[in-house]
N, C-alpha and C. Protein backbone atom coordinates (compact mmCIF):
# COMPACT_ATOMS: atom_id res chain seq x y z
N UNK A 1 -7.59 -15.65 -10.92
CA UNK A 1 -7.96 -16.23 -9.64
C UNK A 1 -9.49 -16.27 -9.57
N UNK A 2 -10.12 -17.29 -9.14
CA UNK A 2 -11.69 -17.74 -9.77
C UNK A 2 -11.57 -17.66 -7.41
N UNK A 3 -12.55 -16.31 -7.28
CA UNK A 3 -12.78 -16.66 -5.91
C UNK A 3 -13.98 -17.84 -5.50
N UNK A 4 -13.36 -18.67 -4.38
CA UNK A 4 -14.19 -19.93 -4.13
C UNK A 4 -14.31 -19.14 -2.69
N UNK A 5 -14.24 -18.48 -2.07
CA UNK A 5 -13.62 -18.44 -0.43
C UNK A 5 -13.65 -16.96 -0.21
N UNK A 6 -14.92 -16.25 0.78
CA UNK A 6 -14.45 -15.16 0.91
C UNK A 6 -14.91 -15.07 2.72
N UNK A 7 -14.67 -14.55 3.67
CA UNK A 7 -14.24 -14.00 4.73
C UNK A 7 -14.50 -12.72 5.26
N UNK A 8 -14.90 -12.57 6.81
CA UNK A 8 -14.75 -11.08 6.90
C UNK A 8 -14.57 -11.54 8.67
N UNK A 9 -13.77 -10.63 9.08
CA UNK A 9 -13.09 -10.64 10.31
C UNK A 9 -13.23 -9.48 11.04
N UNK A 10 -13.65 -9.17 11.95
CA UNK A 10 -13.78 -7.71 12.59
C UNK A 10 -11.68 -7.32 13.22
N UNK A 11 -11.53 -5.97 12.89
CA UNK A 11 -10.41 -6.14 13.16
C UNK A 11 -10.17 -4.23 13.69
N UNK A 12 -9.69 -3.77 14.44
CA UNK A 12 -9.62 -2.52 15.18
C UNK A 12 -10.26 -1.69 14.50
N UNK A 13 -11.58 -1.20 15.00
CA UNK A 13 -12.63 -0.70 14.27
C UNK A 13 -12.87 -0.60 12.87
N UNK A 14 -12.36 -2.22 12.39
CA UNK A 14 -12.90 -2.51 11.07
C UNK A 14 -13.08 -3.70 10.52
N UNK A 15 -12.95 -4.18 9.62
CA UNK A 15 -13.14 -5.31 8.89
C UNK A 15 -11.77 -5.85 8.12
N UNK A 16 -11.30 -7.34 8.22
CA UNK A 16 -10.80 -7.54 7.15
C UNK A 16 -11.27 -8.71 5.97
N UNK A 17 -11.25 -8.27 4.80
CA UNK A 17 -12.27 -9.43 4.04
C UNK A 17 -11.32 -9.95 3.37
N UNK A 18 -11.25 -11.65 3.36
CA UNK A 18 -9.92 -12.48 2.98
C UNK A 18 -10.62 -12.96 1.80
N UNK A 19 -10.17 -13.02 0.75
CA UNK A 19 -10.73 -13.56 -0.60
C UNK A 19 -9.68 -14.65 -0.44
N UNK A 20 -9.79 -15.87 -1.10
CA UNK A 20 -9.50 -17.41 -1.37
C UNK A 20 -9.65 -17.73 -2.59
N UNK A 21 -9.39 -18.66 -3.31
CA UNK A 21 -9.45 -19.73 -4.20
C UNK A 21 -9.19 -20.91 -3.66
N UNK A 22 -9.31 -22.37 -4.71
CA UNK A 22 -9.53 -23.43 -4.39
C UNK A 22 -7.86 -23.64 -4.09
N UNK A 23 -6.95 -23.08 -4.58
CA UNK A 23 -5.86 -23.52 -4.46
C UNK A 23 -5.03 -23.25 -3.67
N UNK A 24 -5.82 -22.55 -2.63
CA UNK A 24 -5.21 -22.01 -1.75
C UNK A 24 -4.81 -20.15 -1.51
N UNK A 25 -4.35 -20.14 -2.68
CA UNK A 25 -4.00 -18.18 -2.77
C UNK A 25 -4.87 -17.44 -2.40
N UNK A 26 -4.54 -16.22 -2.17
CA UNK A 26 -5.88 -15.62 -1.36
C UNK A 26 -5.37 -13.45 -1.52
N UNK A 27 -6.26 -13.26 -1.01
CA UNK A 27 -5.84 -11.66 -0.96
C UNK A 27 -6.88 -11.31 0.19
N UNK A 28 -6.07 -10.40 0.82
CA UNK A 28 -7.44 -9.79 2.07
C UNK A 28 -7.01 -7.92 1.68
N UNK A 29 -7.95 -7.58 2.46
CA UNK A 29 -8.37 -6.06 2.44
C UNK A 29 -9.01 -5.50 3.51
N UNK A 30 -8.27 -4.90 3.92
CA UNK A 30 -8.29 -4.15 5.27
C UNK A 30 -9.57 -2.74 5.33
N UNK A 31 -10.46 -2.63 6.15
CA UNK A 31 -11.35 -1.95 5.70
C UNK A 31 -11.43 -1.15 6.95
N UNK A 32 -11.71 0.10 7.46
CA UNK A 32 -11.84 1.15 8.35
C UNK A 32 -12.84 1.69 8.92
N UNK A 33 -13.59 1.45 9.92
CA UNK A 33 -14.90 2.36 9.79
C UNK A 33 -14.56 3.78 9.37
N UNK A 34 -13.63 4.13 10.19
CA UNK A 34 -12.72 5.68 10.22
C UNK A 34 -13.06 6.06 8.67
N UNK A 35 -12.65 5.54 7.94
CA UNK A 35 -12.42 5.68 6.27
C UNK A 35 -13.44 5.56 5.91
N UNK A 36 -14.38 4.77 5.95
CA UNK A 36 -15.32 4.11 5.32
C UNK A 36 -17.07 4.22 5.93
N UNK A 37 -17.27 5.06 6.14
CA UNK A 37 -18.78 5.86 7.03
C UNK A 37 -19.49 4.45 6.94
N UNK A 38 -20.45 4.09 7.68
CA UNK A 38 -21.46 3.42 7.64
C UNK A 38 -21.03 2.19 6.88
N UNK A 39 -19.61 1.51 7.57
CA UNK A 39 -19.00 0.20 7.56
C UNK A 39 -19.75 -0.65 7.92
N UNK A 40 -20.15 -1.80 7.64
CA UNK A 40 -20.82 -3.34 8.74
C UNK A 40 -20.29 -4.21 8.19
N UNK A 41 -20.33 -5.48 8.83
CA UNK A 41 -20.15 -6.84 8.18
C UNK A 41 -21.18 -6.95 7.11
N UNK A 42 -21.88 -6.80 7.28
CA UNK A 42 -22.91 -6.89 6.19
C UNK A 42 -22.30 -6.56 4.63
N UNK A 43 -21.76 -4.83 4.42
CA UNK A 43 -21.52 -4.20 3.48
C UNK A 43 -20.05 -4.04 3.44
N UNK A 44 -18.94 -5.04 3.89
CA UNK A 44 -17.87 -5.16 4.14
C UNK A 44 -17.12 -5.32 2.48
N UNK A 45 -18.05 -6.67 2.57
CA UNK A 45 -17.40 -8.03 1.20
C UNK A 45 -17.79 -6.50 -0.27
N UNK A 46 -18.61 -6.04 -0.35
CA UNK A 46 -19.49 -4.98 -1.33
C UNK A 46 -17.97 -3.86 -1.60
N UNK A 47 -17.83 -3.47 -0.20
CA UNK A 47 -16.94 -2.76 0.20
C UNK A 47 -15.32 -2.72 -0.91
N UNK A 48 -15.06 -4.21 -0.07
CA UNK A 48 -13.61 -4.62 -0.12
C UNK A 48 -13.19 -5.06 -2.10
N UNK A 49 -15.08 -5.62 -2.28
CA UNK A 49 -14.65 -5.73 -3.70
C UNK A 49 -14.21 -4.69 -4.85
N UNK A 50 -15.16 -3.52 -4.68
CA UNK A 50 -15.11 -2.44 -5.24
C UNK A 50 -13.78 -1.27 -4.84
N UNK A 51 -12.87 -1.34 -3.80
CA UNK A 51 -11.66 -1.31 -3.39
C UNK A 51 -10.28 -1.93 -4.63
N UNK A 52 -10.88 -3.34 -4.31
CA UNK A 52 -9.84 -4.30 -5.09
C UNK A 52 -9.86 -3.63 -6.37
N UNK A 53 -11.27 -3.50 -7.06
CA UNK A 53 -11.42 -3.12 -8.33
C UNK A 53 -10.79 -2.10 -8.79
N UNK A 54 -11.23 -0.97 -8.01
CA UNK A 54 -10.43 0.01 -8.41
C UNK A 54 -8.93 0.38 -8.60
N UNK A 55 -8.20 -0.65 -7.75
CA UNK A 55 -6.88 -0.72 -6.96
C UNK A 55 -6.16 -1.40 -8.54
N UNK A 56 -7.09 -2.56 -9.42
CA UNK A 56 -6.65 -3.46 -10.10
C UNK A 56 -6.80 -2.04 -11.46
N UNK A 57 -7.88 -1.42 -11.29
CA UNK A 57 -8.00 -0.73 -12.44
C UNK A 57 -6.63 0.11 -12.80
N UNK A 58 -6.52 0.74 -12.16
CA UNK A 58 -5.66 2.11 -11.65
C UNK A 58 -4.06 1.40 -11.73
N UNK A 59 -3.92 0.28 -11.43
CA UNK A 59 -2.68 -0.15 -11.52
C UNK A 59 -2.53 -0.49 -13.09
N UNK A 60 -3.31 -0.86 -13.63
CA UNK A 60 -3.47 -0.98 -15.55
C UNK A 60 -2.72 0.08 -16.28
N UNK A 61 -3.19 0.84 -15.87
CA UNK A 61 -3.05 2.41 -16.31
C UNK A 61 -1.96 3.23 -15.56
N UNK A 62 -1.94 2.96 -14.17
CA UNK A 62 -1.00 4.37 -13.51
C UNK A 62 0.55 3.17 -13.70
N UNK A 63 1.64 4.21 -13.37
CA UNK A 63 2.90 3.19 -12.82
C UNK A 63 3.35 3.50 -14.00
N UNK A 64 4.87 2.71 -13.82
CA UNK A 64 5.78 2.60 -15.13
C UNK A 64 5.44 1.89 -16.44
N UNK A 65 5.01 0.55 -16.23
CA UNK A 65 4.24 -0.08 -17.15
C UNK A 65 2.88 0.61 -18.55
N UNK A 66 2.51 1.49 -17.66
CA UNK A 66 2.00 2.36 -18.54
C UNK A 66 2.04 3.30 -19.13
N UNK A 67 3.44 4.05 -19.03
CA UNK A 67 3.92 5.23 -19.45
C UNK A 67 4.31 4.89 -21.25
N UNK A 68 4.45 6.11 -21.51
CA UNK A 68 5.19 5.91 -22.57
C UNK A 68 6.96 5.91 -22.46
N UNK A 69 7.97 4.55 -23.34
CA UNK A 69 8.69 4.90 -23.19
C UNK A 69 9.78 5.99 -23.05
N UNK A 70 9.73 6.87 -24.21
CA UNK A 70 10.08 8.22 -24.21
C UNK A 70 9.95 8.93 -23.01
N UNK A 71 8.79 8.95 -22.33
CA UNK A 71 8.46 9.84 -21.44
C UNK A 71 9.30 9.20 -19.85
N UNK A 72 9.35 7.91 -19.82
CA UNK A 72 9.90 7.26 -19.02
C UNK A 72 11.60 7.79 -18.99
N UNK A 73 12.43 7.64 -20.23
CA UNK A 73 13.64 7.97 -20.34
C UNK A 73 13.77 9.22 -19.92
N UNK A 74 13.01 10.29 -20.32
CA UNK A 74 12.89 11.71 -19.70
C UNK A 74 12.83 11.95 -18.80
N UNK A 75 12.54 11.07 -17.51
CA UNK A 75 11.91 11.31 -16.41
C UNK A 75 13.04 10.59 -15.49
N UNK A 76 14.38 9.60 -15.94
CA UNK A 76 15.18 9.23 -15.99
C UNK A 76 16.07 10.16 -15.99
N UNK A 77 16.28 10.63 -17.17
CA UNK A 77 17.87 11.87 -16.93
C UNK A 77 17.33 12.53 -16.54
N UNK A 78 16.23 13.57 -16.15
CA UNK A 78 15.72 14.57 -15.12
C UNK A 78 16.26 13.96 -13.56
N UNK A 79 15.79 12.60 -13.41
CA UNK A 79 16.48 12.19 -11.95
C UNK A 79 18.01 12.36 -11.81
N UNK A 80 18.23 11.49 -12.57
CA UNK A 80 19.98 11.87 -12.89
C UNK A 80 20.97 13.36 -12.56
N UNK A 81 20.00 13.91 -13.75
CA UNK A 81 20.70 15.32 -13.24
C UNK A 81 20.57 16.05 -11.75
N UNK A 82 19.30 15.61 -11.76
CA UNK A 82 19.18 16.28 -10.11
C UNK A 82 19.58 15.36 -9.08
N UNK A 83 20.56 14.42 -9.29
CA UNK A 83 21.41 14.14 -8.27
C UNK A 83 22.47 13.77 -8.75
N UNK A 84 22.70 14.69 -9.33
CA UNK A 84 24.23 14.82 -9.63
C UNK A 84 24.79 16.11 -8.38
N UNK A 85 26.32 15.38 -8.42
CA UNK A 85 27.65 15.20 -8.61
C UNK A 85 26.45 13.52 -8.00
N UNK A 86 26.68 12.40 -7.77
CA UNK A 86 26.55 11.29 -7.11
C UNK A 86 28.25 10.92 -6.87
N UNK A 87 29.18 11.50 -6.74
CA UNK A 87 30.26 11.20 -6.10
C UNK A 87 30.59 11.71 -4.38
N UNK A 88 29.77 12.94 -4.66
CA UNK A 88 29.16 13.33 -3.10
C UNK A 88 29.22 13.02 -2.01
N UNK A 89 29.92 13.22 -0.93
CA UNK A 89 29.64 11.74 0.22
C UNK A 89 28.35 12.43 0.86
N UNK A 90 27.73 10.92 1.86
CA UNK A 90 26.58 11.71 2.28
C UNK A 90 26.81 11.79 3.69
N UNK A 91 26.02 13.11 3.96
CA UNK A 91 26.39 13.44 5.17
C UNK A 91 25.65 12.31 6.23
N UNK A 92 26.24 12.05 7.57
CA UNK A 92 25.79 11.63 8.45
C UNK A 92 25.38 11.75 9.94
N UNK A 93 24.46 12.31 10.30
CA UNK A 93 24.26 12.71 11.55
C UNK A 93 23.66 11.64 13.01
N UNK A 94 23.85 12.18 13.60
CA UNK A 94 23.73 11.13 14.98
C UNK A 94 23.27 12.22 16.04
N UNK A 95 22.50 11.20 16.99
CA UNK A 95 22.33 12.44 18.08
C UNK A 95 22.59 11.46 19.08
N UNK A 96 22.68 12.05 20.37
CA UNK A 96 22.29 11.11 21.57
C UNK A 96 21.53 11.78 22.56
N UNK A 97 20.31 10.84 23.46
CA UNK A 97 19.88 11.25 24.27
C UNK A 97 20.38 10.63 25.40
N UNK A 98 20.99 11.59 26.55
CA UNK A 98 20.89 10.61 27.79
C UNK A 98 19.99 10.13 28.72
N UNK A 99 19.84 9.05 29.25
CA UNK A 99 18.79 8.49 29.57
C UNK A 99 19.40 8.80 31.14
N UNK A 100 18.72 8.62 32.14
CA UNK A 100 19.36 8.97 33.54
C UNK A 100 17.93 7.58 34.16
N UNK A 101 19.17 7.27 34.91
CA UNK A 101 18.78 5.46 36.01
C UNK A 101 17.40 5.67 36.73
N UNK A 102 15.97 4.75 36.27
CA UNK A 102 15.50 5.58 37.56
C UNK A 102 15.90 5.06 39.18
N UNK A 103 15.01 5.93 39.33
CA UNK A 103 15.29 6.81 40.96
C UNK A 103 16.03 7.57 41.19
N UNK A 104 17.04 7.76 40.19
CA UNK A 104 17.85 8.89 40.49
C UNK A 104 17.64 10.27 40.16
């Protein structure tokens, strides 16, 4: 995605910065002052890119895709076993609150 189009929107004490291309597709990123100390429009787009980056890096590497298979299958019958019997029924609980009319 070759960005042509980028954006920044003030949005409940933060920013959101909408990245674009020519073709329409796009990605935005939600930014916080809360999170993010010494937020502005200014240092939003700086912000949101170095976010994405990291987000794109980390997904390369972390997740299933990057495991080794072996280690994946292992991590597989470990689930398995620990929910076994799966014939089990599952329990179901309910509560009720009564609500009372107002004025009464």
């Amino acid at each position: 995605m070759a960005i042509t189009d980028v954006t920044v929107h003030p949005k409940d004490g933060g920013f959101v910065v909408a990245f674009g291309d020519q073709s329409g597709n796009g990605i935005a990123v939600t930014l916080y002052a809360a999170a993010s100390p010494g937020l502005t429009s200014d240092n939003a787009i700086t912000r949101a890119r170095a976010l994405l980056a990291t987000a794109l890096q980390s997904s390369q590497t972390d997740g299933p895709r990057g495991k080794d298979p072996a280690l994946l299958e292992e991590e597989l019958e470990e689930g398995l076993e620990d929910t076994f019997p799966a014939s089990d029924p599952v329990s179901v609980t309910g509560s009720t609150i009564a609500h009372s009319k107002p004025g009464h």
